[in-house]
Structures are given as structure tokens and as C-alpha cells.
PDB file of N, CA and C in Angstrom:
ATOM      1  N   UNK A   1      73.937 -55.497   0.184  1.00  0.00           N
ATOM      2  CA  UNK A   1      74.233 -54.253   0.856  1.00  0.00           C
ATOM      3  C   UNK A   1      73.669 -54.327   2.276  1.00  0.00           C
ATOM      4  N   UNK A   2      74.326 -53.670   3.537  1.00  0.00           N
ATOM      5  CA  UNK A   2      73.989 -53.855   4.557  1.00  0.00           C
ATOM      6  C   UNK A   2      73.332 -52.758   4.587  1.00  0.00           C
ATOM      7  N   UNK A   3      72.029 -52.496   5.404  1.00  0.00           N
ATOM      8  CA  UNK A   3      71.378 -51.108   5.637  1.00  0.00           C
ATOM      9  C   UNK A   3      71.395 -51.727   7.338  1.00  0.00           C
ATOM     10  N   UNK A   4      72.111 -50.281   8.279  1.00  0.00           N
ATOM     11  CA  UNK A   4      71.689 -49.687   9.472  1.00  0.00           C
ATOM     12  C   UNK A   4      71.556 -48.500   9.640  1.00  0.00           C
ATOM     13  N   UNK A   5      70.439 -48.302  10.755  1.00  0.00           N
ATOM     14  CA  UNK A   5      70.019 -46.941  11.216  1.00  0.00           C
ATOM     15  C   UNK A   5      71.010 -46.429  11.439  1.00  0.00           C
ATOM     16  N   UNK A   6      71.044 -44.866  12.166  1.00  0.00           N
ATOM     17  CA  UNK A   6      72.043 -43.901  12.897  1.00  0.00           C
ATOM     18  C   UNK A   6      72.153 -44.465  13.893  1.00  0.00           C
ATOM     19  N   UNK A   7      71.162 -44.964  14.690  1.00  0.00           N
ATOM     20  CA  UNK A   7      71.815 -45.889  16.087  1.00  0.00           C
ATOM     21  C   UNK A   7      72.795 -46.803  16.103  1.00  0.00           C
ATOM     22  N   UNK A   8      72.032 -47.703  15.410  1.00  0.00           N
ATOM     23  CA  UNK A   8      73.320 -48.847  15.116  1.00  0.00           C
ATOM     24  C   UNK A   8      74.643 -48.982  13.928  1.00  0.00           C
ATOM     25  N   UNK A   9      74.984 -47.838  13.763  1.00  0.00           N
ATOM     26  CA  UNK A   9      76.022 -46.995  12.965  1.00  0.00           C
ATOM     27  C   UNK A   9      76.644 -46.756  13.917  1.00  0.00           C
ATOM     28  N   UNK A  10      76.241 -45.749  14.650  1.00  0.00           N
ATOM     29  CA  UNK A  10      77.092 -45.231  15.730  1.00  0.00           C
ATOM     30  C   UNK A  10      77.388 -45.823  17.069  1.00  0.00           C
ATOM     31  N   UNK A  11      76.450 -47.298  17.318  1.00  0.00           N
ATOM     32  CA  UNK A  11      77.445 -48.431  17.955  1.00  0.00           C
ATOM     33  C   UNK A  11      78.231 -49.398  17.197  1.00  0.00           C
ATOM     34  N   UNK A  12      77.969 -49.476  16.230  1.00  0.00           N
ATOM     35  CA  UNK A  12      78.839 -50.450  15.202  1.00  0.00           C
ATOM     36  C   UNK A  12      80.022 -49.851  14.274  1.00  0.00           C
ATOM     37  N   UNK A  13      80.154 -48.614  14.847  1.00  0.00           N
ATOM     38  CA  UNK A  13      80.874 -47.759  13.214  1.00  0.00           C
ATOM     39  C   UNK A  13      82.262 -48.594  12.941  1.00  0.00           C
ATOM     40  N   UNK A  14      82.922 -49.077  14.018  1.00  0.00           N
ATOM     41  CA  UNK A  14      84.416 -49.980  13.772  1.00  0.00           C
ATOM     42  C   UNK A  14      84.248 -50.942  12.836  1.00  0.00           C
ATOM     43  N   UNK A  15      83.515 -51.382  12.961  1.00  0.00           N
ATOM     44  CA  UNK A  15      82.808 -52.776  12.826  1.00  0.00           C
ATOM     45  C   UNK A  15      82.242 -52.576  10.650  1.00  0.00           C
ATOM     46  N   UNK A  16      81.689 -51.562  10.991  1.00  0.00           N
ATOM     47  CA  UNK A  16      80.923 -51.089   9.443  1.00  0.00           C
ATOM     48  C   UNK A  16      82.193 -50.463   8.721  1.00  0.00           C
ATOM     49  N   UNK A  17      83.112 -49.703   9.697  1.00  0.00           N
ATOM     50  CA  UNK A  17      84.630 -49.253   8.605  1.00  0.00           C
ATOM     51  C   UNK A  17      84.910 -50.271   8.155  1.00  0.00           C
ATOM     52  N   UNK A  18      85.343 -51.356   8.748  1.00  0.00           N
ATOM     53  CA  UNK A  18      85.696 -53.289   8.296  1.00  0.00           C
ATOM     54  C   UNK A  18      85.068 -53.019   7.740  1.00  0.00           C
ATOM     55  N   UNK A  19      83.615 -53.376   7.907  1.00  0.00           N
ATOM     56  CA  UNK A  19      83.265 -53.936   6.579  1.00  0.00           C
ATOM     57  C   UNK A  19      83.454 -53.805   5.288  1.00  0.00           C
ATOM     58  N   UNK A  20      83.413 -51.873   5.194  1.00  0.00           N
ATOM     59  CA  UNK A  20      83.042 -51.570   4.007  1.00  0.00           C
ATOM     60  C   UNK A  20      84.652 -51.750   3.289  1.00  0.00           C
ATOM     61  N   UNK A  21      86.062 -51.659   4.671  1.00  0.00           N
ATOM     62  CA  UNK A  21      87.356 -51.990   4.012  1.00  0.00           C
ATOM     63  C   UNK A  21      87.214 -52.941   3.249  1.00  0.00           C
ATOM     64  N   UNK A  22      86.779 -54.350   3.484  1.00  0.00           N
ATOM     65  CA  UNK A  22      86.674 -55.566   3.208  1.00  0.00           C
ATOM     66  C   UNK A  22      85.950 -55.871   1.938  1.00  0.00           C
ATOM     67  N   UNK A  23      84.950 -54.881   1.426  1.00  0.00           N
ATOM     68  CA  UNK A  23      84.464 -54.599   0.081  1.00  0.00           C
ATOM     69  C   UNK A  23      82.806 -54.804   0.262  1.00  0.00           C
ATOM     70  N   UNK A  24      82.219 -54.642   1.378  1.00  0.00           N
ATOM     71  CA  UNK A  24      80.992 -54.837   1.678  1.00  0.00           C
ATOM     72  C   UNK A  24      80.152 -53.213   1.564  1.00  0.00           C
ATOM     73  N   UNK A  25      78.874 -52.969   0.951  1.00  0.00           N
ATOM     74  CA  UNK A  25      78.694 -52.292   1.151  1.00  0.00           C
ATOM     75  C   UNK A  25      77.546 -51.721   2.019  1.00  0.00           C
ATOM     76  N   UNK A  26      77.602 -50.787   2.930  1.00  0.00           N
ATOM     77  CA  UNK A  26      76.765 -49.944   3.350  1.00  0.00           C
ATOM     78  C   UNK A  26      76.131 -48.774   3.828  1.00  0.00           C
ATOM     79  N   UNK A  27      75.025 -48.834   3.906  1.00  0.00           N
ATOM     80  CA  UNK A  27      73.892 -47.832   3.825  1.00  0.00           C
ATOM     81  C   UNK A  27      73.451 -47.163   5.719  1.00  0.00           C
ATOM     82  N   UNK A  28      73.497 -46.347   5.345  1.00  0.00           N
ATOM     83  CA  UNK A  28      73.139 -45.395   6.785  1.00  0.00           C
ATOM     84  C   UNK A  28      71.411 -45.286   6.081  1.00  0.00           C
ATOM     85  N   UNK A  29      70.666 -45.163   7.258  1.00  0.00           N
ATOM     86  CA  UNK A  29      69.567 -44.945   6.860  1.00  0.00           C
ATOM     87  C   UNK A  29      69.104 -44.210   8.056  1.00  0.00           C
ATOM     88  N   UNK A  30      68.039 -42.802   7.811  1.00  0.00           N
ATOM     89  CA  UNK A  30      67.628 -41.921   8.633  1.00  0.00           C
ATOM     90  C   UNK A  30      66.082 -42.415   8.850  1.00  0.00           C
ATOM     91  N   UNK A  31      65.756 -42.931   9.690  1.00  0.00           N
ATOM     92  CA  UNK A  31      64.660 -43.641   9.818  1.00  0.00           C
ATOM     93  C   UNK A  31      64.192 -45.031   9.051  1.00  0.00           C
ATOM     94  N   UNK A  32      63.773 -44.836   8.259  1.00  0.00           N
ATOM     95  CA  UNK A  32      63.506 -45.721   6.521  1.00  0.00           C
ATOM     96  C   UNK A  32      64.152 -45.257   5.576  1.00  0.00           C
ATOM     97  N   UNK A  33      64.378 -43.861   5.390  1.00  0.00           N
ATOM     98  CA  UNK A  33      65.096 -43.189   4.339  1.00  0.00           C
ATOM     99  C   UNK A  33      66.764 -43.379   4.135  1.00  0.00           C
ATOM    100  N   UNK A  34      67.163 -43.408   3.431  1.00  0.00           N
ATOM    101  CA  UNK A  34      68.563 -43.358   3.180  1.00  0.00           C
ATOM    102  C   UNK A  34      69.529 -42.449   3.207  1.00  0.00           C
ATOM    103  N   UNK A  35      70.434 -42.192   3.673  1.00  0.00           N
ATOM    104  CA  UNK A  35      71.260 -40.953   4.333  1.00  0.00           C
ATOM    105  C   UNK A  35      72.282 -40.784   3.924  1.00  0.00           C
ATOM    106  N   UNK A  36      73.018 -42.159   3.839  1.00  0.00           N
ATOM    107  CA  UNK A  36      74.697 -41.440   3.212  1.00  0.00           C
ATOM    108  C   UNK A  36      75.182 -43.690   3.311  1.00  0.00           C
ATOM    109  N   UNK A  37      76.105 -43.227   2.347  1.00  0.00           N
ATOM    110  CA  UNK A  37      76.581 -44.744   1.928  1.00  0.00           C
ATOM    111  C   UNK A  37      78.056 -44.281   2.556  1.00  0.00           C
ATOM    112  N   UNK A  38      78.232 -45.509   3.004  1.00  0.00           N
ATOM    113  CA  UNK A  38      79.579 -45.576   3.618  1.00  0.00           C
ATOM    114  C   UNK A  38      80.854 -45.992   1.947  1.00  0.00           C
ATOM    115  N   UNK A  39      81.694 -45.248   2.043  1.00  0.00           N
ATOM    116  CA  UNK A  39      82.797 -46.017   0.749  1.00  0.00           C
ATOM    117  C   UNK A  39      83.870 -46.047   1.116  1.00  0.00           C
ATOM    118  N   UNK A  40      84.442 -46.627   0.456  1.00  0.00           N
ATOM    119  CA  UNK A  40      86.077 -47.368   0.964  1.00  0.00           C
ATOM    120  C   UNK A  40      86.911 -46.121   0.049  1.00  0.00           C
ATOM    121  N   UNK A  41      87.824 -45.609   0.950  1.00  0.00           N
ATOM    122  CA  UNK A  41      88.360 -44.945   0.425  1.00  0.00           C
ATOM    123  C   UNK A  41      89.805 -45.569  -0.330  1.00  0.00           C
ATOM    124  N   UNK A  42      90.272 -45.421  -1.513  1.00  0.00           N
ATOM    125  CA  UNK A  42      90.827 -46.009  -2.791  1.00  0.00           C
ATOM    126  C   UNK A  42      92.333 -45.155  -3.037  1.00  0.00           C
ATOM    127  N   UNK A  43      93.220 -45.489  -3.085  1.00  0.00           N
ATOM    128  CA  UNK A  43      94.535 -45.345  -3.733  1.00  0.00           C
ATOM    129  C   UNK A  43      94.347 -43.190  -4.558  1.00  0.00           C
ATOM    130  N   UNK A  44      93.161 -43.637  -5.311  1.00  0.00           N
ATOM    131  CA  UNK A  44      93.162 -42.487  -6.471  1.00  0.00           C
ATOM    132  C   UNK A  44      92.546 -41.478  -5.580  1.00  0.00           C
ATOM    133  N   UNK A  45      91.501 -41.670  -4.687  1.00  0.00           N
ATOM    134  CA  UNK A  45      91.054 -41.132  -4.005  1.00  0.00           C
ATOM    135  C   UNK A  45      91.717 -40.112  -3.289  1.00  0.00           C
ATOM    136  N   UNK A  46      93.416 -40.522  -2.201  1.00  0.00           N
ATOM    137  CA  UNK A  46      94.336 -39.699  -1.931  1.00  0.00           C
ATOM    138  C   UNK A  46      95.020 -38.390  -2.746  1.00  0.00           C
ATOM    139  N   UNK A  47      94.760 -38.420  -4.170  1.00  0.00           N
ATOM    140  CA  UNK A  47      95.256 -37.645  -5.243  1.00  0.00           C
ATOM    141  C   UNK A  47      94.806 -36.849  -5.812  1.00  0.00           C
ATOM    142  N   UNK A  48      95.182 -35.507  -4.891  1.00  0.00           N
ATOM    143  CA  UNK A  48      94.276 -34.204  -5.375  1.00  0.00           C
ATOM    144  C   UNK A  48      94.718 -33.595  -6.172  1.00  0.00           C
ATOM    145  N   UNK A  49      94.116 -33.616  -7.300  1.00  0.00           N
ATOM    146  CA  UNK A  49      94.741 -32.540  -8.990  1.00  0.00           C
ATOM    147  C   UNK A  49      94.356 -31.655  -9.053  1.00  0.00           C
ATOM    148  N   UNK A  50      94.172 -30.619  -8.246  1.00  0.00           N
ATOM    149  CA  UNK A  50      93.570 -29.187  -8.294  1.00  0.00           C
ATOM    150  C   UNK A  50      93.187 -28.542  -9.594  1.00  0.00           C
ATOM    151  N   UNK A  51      92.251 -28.144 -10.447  1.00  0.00           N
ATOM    152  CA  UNK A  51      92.127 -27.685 -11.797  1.00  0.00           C
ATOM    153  C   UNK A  51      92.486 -26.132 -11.112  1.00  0.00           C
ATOM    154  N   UNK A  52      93.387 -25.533 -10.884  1.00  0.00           N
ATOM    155  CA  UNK A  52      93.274 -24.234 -10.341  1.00  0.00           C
ATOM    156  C   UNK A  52      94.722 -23.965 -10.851  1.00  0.00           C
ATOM    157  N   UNK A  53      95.457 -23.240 -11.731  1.00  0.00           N
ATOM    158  CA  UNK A  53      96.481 -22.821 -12.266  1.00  0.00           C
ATOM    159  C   UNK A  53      97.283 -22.416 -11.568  1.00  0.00           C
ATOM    160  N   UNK A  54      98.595 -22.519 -11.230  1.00  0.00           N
ATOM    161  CA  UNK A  54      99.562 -22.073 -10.666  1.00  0.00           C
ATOM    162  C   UNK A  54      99.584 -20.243 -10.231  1.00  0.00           C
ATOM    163  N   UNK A  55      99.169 -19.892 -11.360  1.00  0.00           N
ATOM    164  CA  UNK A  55      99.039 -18.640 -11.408  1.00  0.00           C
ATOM    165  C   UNK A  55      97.603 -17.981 -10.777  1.00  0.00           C
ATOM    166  N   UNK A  56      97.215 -19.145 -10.994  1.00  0.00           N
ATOM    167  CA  UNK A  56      95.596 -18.570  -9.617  1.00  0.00           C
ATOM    168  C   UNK A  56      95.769 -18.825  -8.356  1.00  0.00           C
ATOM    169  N   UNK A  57      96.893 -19.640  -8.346  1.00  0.00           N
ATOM    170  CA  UNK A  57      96.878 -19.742  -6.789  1.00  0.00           C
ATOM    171  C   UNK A  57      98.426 -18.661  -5.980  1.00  0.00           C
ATOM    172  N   UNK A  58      99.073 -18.463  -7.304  1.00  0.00           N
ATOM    173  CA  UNK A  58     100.177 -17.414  -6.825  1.00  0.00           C
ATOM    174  C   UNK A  58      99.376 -16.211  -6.366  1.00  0.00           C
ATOM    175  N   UNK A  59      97.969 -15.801  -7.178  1.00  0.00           N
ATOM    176  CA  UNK A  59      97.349 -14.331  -7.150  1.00  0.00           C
ATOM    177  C   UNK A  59      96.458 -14.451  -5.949  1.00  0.00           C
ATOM    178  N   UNK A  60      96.121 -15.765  -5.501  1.00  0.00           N
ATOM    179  CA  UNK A  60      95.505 -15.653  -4.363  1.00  0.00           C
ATOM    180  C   UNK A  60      96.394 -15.696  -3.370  1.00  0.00           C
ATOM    181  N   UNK A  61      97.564 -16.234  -3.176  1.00  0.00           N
ATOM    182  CA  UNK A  61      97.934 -16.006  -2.327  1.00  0.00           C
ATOM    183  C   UNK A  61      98.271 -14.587  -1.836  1.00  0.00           C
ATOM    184  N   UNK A  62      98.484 -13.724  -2.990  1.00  0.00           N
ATOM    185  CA  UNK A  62      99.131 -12.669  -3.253  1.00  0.00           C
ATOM    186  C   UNK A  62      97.811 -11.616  -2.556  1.00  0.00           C
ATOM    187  N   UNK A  63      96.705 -12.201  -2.463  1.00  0.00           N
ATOM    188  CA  UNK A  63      95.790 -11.383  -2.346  1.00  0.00           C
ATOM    189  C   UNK A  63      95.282 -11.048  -0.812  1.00  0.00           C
ATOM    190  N   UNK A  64      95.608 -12.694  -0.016  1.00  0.00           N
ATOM    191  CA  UNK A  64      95.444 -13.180   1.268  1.00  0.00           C
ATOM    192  C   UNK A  64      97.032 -12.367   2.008  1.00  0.00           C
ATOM    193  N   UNK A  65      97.851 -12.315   1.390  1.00  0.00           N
ATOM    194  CA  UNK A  65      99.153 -11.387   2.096  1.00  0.00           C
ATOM    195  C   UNK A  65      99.011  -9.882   2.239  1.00  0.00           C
ATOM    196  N   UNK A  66      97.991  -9.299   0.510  1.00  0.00           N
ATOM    197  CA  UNK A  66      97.474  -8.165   0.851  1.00  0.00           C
ATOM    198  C   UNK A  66      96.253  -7.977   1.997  1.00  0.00           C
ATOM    199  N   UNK A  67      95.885  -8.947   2.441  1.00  0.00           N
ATOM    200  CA  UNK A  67      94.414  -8.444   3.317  1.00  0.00           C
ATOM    201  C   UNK A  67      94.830  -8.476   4.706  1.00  0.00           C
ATOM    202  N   UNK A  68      96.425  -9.212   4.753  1.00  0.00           N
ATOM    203  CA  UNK A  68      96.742  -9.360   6.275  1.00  0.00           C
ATOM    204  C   UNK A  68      97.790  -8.050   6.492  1.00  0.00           C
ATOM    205  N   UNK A  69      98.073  -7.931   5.570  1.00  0.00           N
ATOM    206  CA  UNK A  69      98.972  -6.345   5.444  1.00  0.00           C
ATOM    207  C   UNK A  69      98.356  -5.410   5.381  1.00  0.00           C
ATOM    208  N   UNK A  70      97.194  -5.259   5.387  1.00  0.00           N
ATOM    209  CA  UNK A  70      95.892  -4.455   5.235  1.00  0.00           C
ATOM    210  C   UNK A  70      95.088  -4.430   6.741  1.00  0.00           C
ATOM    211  N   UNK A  71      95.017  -5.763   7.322  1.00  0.00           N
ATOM    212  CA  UNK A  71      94.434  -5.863   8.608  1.00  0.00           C
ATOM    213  C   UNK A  71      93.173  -6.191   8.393  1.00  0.00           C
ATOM    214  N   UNK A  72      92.569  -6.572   6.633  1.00  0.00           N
ATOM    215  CA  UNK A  72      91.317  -7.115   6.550  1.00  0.00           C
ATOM    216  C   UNK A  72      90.808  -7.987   7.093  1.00  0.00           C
ATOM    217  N   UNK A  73      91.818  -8.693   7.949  1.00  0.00           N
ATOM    218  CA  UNK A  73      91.921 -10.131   7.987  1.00  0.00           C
ATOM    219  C   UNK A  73      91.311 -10.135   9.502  1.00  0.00           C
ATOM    220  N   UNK A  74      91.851  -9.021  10.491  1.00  0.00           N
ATOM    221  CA  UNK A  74      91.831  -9.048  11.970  1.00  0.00           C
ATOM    222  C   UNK A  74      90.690  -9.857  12.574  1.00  0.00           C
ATOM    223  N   UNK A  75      89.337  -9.513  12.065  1.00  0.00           N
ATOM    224  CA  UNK A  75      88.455  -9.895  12.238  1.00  0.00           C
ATOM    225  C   UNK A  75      88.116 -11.651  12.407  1.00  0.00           C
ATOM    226  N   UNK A  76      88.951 -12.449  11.855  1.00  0.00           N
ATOM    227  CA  UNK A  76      89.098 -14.021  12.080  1.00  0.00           C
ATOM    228  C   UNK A  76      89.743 -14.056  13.285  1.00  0.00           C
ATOM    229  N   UNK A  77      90.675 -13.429  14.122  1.00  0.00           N
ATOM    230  CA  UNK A  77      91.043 -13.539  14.942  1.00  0.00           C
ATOM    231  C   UNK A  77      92.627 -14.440  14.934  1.00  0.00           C
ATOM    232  N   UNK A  78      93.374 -14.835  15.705  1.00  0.00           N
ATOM    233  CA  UNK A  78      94.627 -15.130  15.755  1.00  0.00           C
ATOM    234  C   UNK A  78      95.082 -16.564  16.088  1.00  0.00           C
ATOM    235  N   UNK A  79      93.791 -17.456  15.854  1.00  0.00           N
ATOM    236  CA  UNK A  79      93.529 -19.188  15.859  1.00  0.00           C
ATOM    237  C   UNK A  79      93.084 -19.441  14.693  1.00  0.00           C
ATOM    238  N   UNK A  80      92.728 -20.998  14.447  1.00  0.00           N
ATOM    239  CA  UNK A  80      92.473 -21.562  13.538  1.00  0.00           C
ATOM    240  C   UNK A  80      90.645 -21.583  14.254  1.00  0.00           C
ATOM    241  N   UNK A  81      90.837 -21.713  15.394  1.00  0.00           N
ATOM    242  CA  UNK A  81      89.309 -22.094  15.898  1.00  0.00           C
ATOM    243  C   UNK A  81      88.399 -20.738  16.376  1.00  0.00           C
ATOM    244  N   UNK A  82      89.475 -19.208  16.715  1.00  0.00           N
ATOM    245  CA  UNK A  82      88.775 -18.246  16.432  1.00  0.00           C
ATOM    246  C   UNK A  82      88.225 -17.704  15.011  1.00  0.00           C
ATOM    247  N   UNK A  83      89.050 -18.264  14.390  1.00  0.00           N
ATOM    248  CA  UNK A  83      88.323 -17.885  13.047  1.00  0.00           C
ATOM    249  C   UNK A  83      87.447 -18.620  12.274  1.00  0.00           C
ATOM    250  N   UNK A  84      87.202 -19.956  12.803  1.00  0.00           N
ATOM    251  CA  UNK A  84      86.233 -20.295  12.388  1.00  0.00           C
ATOM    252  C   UNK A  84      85.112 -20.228  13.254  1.00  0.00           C
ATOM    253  N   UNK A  85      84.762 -19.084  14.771  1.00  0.00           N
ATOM    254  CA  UNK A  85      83.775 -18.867  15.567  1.00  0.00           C
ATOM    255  C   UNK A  85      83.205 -17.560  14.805  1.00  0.00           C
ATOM    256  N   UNK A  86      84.025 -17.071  14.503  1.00  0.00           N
ATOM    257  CA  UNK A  86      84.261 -15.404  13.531  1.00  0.00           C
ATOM    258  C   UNK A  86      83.289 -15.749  11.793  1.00  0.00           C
ATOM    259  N   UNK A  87      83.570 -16.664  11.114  1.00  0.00           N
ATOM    260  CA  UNK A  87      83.205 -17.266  10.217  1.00  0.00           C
ATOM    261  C   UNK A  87      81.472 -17.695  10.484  1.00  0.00           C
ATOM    262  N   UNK A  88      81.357 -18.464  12.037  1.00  0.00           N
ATOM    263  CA  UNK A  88      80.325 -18.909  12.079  1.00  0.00           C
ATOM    264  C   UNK A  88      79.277 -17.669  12.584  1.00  0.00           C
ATOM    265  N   UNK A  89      79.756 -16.745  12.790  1.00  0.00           N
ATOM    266  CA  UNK A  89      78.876 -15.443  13.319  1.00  0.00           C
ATOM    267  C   UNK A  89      78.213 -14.758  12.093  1.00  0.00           C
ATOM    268  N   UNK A  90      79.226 -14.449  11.072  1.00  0.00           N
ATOM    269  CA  UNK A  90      78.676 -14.156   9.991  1.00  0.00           C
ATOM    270  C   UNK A  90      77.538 -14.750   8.665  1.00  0.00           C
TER     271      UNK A  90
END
């Protein structure tokens, strides 16, 4: 396993994506400590199976149409990036 710091992660990161494509593995480390492992992302990996029922996601949607028909919603604002400044206030 390769271990580099945050420094040399973040001049090497091209270099460490290869690697870890290539089947090598490594380690970010926050001083001496260990921080986060780099992984190769995998075929199965792309394939999101939501455990959330058709019918939970019809009622949420159903719920998100009531809050904008309602004007609950105003408050996120009329972006993707005002509402997540709106989000971060709260």
C-alpha cells in the first residue's frame, strides 16, 4: 500500500488516480494518522438500487409540488447555488 500525506496527494493526485486505476492501493494520511483510502471505482459501484418504493418516492414528490404550490419552498431561492447558500445559513 502506498501511504502519502495531503501535500503530496494534492501534487500527485493524477498520478495516485493511476495508480489506484491500475489496482494499487492508497492511503491519504493527515499527518501520521490516516485519513481516507483512495478506491477504484468498479462496474457495480455505478448501480444505484434505491431501497425506497416507488410509492415513497411518488408521495415525496407529491409533497415537494405541494410546498412549491404553497411557496414553502421560496426561501431556497431560484438557483441550485442559492439554495444551497439558504441551506447553509440554516
Amino acid at each position: 500500500m502506498k501511504l502519502v500525506n495531503i501535500s503530496q496527494a494534492k501534487t500527485h493526485l493524477s498520478s495516485l488516480i493511476e495508480a489506484v486505476e491500475q489496482g494499487e492501493e492508497v492511503m491519504i494520511l493527515r499527518g501520521s494518522r490516516p485519513a481516507v483510502t483512495l478506491l477504484k471505482v468498479t462496474e457495480a459501484d455505478l448501480h444505484f438500487n434505491p431501497e425506497i418504493s416507488m410509492k415513497g418516492l411518488e408521495e415525496f414528490d407529491s409533497e415537494i409540488e405541494r410546498d412549491r404550490r404553497e411557496g414553502a419552498l421560496l426561501f431556497l431561492g431560484k438557483t441550485g447555488s442559492e439554495a444551497v447558500d439558504a441551506l447553509k445559513r440554516d
